[in-house]
Protein backbone atom coordinates (compact mmCIF):
# COMPACT_ATOMS: atom_id res chain seq x y z
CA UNK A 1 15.11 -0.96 23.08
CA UNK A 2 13.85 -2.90 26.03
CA UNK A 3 16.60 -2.66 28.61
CA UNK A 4 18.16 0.85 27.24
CA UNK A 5 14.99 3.00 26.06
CA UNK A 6 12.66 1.23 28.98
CA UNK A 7 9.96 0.00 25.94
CA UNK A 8 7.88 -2.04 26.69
CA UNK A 9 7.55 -5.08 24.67
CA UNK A 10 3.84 -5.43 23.27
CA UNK A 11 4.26 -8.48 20.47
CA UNK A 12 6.91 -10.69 19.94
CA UNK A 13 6.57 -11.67 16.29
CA UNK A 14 9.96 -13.73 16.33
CA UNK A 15 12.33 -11.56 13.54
CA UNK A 16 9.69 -8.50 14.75
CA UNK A 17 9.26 -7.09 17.89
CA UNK A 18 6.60 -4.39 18.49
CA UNK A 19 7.04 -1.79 21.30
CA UNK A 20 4.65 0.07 23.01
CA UNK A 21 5.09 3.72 23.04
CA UNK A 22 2.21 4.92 24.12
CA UNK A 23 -1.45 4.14 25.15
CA UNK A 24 -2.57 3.72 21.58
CA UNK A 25 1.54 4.13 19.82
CA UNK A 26 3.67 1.33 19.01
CA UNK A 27 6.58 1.05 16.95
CA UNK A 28 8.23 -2.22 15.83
CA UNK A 29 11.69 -3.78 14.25
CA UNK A 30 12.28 -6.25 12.27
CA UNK A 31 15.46 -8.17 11.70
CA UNK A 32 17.22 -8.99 7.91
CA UNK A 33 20.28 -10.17 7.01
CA UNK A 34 21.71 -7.38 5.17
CA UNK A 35 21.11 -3.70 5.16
CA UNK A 36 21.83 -2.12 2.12
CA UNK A 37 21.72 2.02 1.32
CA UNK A 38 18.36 1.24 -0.32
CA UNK A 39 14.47 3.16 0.19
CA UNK A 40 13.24 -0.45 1.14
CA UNK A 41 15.31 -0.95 3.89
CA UNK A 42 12.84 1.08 6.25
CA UNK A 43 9.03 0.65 6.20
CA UNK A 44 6.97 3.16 8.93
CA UNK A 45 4.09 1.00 9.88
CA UNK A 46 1.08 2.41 10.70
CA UNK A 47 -1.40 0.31 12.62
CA UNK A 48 -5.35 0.81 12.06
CA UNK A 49 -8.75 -1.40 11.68
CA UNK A 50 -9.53 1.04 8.67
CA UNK A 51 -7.04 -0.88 5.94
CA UNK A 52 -9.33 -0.81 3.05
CA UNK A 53 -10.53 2.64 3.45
CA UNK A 54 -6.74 4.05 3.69
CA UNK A 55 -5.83 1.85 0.41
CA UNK A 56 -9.14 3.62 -1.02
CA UNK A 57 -8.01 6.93 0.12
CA UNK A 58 -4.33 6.72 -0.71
CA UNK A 59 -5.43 5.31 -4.20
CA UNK A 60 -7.90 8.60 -4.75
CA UNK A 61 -4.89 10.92 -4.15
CA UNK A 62 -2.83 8.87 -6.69
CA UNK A 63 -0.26 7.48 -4.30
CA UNK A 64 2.06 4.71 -5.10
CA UNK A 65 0.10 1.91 -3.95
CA UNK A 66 1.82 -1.48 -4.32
CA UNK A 67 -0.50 -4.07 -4.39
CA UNK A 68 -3.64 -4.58 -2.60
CA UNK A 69 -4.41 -5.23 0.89
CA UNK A 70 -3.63 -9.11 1.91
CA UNK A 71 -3.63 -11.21 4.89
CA UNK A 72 -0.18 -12.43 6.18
CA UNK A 73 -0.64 -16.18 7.06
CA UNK A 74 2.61 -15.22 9.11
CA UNK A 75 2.58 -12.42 11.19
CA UNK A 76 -1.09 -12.23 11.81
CA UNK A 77 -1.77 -9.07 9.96
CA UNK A 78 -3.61 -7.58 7.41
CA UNK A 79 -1.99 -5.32 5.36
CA UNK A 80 -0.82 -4.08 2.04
CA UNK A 81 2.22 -1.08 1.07
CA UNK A 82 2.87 1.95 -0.45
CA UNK A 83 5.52 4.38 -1.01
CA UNK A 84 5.74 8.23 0.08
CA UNK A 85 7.55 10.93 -2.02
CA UNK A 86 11.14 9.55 -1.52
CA UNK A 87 10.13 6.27 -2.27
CA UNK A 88 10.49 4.81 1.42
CA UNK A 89 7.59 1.91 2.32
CA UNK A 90 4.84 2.24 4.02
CA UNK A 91 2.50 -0.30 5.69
CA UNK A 92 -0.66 0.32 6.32
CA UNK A 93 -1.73 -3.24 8.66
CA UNK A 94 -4.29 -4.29 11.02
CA UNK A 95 -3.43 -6.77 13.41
CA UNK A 96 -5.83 -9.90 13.61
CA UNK A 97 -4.67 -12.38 16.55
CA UNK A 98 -7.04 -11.71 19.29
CA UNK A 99 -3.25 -11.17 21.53
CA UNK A 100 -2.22 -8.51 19.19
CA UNK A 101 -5.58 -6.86 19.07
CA UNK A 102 -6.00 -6.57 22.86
CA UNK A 103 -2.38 -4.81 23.17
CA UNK A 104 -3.58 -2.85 20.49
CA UNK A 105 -6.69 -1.33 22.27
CA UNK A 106 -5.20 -1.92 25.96
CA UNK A 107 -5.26 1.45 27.49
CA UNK A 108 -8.43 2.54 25.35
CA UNK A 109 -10.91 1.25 28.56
């Protein structure tokens, strides 16, 4: 993604890298052992400072809300998932090192 696509690598997370994609667009990868033909083998992450109001909102149109939002001692995030019609994960998160949260709003001067 780096050398090929040109990214630019925002956060290195260790098993995660996050790319930026644009002034205020990233889009990360994360490493596992095994990939399976499975709906849990992707999660689209979106990235926001609003974490409990989207949980609120995608509770109040009777999403698929698994579990509720929870800091990650390990990445650094705050953050909690869902699932959209064809059962695929998403994360809602909000990043909380003071590194990750200056990428984040880098360009935004």
């Amino acid at each position: 993604y780096e050398e090929v696509l040109g990214l630019t690598l925002a956060i290195d997370q260790g098993n995660c890298r996050i790319y930026r994609i644009g002034s205020d667009s990233f889009i990360g990868f994360c490493e596992r052992k095994a990939v399976s033909i499975n709906h849990d083998d992707l999660i689209l992450t979106f990235v926001t400072d609003e974490v409990d109001e989207w949980y609120e909102r995608l509770k109040g149109k009777n999403a698929i809300v698994v579990g509720k939002p929870e800091k990650s001692e390990q990445y650094q995030i705050y953050h909690f998932f869902a699932r959209d019609p064809n059962g695929y994960r998403i994360e809602i998160q909000q990043f909380l090192s003071p590194i990750d949260r200056e990428v984040c709003h880098k360009g935004q001067e």
